[in-house]
Protein backbone atom coordinates (compact mmCIF):
# COMPACT_ATOMS: atom_id res chain seq x y z
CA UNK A 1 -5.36 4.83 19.14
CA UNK A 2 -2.04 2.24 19.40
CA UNK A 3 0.73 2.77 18.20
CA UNK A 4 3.48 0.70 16.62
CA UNK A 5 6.69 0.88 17.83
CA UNK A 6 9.31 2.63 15.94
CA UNK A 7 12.20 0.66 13.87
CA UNK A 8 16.28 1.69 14.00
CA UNK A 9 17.12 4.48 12.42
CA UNK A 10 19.37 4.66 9.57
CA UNK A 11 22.96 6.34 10.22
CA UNK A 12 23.53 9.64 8.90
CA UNK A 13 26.68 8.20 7.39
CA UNK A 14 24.45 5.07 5.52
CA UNK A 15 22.00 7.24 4.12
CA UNK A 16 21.69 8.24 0.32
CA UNK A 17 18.64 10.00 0.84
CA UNK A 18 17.03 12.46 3.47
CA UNK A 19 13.59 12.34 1.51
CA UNK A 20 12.22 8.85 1.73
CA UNK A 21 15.14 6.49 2.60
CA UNK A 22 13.59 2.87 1.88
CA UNK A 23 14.90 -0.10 3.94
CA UNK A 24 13.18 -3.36 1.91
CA UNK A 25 12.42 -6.88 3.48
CA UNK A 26 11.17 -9.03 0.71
CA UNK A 27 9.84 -12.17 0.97
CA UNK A 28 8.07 -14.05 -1.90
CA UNK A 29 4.42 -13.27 -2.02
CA UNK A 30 5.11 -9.87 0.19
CA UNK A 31 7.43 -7.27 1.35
CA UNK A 32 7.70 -4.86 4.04
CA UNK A 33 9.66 -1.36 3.24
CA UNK A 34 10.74 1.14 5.66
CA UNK A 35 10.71 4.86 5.02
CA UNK A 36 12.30 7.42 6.73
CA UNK A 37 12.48 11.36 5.69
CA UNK A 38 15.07 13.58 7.78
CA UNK A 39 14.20 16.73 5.85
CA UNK A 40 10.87 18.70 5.07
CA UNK A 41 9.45 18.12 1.26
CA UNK A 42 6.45 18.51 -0.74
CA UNK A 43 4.60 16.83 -2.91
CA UNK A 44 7.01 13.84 -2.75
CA UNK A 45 4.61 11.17 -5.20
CA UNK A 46 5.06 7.20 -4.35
CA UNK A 47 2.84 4.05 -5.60
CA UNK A 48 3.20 0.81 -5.59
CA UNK A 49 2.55 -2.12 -7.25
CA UNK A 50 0.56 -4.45 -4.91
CA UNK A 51 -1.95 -4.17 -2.45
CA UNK A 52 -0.40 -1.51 0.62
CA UNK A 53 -1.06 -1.04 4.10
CA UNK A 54 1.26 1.82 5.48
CA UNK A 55 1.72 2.57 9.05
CA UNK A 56 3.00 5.86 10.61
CA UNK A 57 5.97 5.22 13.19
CA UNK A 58 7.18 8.57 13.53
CA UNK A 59 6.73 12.15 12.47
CA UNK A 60 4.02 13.61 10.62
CA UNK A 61 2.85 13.41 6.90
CA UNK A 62 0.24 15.07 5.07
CA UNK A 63 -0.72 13.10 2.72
CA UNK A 64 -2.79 13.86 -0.89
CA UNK A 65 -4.55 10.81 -2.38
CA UNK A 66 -7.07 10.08 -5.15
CA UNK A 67 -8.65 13.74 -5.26
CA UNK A 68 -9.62 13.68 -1.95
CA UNK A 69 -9.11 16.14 0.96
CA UNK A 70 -5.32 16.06 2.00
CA UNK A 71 -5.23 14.58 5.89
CA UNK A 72 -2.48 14.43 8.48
CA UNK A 73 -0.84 10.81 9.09
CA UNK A 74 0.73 10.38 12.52
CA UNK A 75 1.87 7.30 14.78
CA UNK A 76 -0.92 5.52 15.37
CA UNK A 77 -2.48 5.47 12.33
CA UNK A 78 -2.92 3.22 9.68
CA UNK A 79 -3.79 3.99 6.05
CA UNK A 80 -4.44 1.36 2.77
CA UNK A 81 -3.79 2.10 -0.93
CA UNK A 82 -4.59 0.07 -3.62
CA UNK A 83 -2.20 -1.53 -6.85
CA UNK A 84 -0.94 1.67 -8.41
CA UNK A 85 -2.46 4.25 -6.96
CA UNK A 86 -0.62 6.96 -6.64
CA UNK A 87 -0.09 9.44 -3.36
CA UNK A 88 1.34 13.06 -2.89
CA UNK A 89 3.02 13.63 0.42
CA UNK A 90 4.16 16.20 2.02
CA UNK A 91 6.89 16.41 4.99
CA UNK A 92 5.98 19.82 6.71
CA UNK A 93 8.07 18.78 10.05
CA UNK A 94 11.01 16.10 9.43
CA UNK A 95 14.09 16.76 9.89
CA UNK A 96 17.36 14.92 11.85
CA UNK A 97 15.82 15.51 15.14
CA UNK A 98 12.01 14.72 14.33
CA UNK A 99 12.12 12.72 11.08
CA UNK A 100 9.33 10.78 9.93
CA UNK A 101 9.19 6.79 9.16
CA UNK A 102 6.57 4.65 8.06
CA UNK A 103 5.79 1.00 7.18
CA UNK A 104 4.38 -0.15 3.43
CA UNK A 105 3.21 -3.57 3.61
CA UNK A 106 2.94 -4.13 -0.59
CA UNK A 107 1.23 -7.62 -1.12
CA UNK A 108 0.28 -9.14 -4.22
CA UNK A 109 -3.11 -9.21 -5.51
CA UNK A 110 -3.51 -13.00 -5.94
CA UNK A 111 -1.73 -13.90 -2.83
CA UNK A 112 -4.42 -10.89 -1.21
CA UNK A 113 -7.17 -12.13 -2.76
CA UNK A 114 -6.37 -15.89 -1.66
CA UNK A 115 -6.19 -14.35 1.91
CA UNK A 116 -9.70 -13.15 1.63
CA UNK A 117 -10.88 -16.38 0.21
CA UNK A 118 -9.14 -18.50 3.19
CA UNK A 119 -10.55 -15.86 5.47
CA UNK A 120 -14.01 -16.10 4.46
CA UNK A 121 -14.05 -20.03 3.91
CA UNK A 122 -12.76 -20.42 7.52
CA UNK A 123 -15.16 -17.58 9.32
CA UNK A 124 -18.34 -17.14 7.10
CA UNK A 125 -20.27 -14.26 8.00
CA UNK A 126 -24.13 -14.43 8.83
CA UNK A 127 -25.70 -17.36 6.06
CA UNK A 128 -28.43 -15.22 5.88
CA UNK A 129 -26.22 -12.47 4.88
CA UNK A 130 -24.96 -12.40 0.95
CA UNK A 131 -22.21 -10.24 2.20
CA UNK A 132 -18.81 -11.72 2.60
CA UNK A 133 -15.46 -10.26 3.99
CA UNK A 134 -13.49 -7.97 2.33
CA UNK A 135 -11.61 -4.88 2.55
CA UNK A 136 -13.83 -1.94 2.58
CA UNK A 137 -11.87 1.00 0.05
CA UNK A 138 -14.20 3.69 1.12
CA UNK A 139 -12.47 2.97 4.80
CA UNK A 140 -8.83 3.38 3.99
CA UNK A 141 -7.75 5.31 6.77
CA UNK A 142 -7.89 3.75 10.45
CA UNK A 143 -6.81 4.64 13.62
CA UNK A 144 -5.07 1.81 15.35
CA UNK A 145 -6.75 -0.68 17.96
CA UNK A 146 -4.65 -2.44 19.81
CA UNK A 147 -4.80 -5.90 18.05
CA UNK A 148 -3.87 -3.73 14.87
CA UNK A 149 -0.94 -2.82 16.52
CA UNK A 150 -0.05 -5.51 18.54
CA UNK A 151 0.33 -8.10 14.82
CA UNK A 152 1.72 -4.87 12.52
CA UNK A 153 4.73 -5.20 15.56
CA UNK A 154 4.86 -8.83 15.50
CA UNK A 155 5.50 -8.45 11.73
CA UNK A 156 7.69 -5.99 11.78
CA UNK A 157 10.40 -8.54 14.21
CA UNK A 158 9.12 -10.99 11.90
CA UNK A 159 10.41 -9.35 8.38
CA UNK A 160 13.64 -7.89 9.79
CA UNK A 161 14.16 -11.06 11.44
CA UNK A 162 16.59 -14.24 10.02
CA UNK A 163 14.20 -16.76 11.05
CA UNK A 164 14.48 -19.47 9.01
CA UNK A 165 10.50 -20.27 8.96
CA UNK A 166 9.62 -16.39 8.53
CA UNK A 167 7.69 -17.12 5.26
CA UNK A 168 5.25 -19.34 7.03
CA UNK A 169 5.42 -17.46 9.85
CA UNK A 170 4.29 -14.10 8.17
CA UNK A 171 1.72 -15.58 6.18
CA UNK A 172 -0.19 -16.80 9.73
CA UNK A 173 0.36 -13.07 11.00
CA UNK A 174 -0.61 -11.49 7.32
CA UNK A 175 -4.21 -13.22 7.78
CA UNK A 176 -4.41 -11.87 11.48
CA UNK A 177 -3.74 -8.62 10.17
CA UNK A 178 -6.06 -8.30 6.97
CA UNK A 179 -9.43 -9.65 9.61
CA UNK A 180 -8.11 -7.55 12.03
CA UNK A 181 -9.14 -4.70 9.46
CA UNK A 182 -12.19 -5.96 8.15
CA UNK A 183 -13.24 -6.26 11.63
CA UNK A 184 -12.14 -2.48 12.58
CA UNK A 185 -14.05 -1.40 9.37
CA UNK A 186 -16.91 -3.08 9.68
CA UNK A 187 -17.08 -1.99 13.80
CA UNK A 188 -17.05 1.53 12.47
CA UNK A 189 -19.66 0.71 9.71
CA UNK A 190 -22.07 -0.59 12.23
CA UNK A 191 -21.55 2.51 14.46
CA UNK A 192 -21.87 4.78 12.08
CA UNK A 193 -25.28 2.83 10.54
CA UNK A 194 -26.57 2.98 14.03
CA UNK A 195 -25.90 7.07 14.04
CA UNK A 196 -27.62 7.46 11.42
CA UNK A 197 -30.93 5.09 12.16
CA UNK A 198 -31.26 7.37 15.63
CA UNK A 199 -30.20 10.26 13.40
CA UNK A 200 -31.45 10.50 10.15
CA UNK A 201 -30.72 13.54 8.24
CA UNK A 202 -33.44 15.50 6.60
């Protein structure tokens, strides 16, 4: 598991919330928002409108999503939700001296989708396959590997960066990212189909 290295805090004197302060870099087909809690909460609820991969910085969440089983989210960690969906979080551990912060990369759905299509135009999979890339929703949740990691940092210098060519320049690193995860999910598809075919359940 990798890790992404934290962002700057907020002051204490800048803030105007200890529950979910949102720093936003927007950008036109994209945006990357910052979180950061400095107090404990429940069931704090937050969707968005694109496409979302989130990324734990610091602290701990719990998080509640879709009627599933709640889970812990922790540096390291990366977890997807899609247009509108709404999450529950709690906060069980934040405050000033431990808060939590997170990443939410929010993408539009056409400029996602065009991604995908670029993606699969450029790196076909098997031609004997049907199968094409794409982003697996029944693997939301990953734990970092270290290419993960390595781009989701890029990125971040990239948004909160004034680079004049940052648009182009996030779009290259937005495609590394999105195969990046196809290719964790489908590593841990194939090892878990190869569990199963030397250990088939009754």
């Amino acid at each position: 598991m990798h890790k992404i290295n934290p962002y700057s805090l907020s002051k204490v004197s800048k803030l105007k919330t200890e529950v979910e302060q949102k720093t936003v870099f927007a950008l036109n087909k994209c945006e990357l928002n910052i979180f950061e809690t400095h107090k404990k909460a429940e069931h704090v609820k937050l969707s968005f409108e694109g496409f979302t991969i989130t990324s734990m910085l610091r602290g701990k969440k719990i998080i509640y999503e879709n009627n599933a089983e709640p889970f812990s989210y922790t540096p390291g960690e990366t977890f997807m939700l899609p247009a509108n969906q709404e999450m529950v979080i709690d906060f069980p551990e934040a405050d000033y001296s431990n808060p939590s912060q997170c990443t939410a990369l929010v993408i539009e759905n056409d400029y996602l989708q065009k991604q995908l299509e670029y993606i699969n135009e450029l790196f076909p999979r098997d031609k004997e396959n049907p199968m094409v890339w794409n982003l697996n929703p029944n693997q939301f949740f990953l734990q970092n590997d270290d290419k993960i990691a390595a781009i989701s940092n890029r990125l971040l210098k990239l948004f909160s960066s004034d680079d004049p060519m940052k648009d182009v320049l996030v779009d290259i690193k937005l495609k590394e990212l999105v195969l990046s995860i196809m290719r964790l999910q489908n590593l841990k598809f194939a090892d878990f189909n190869e569990l199963t075919k030397h250990n088939p359940t009754n």
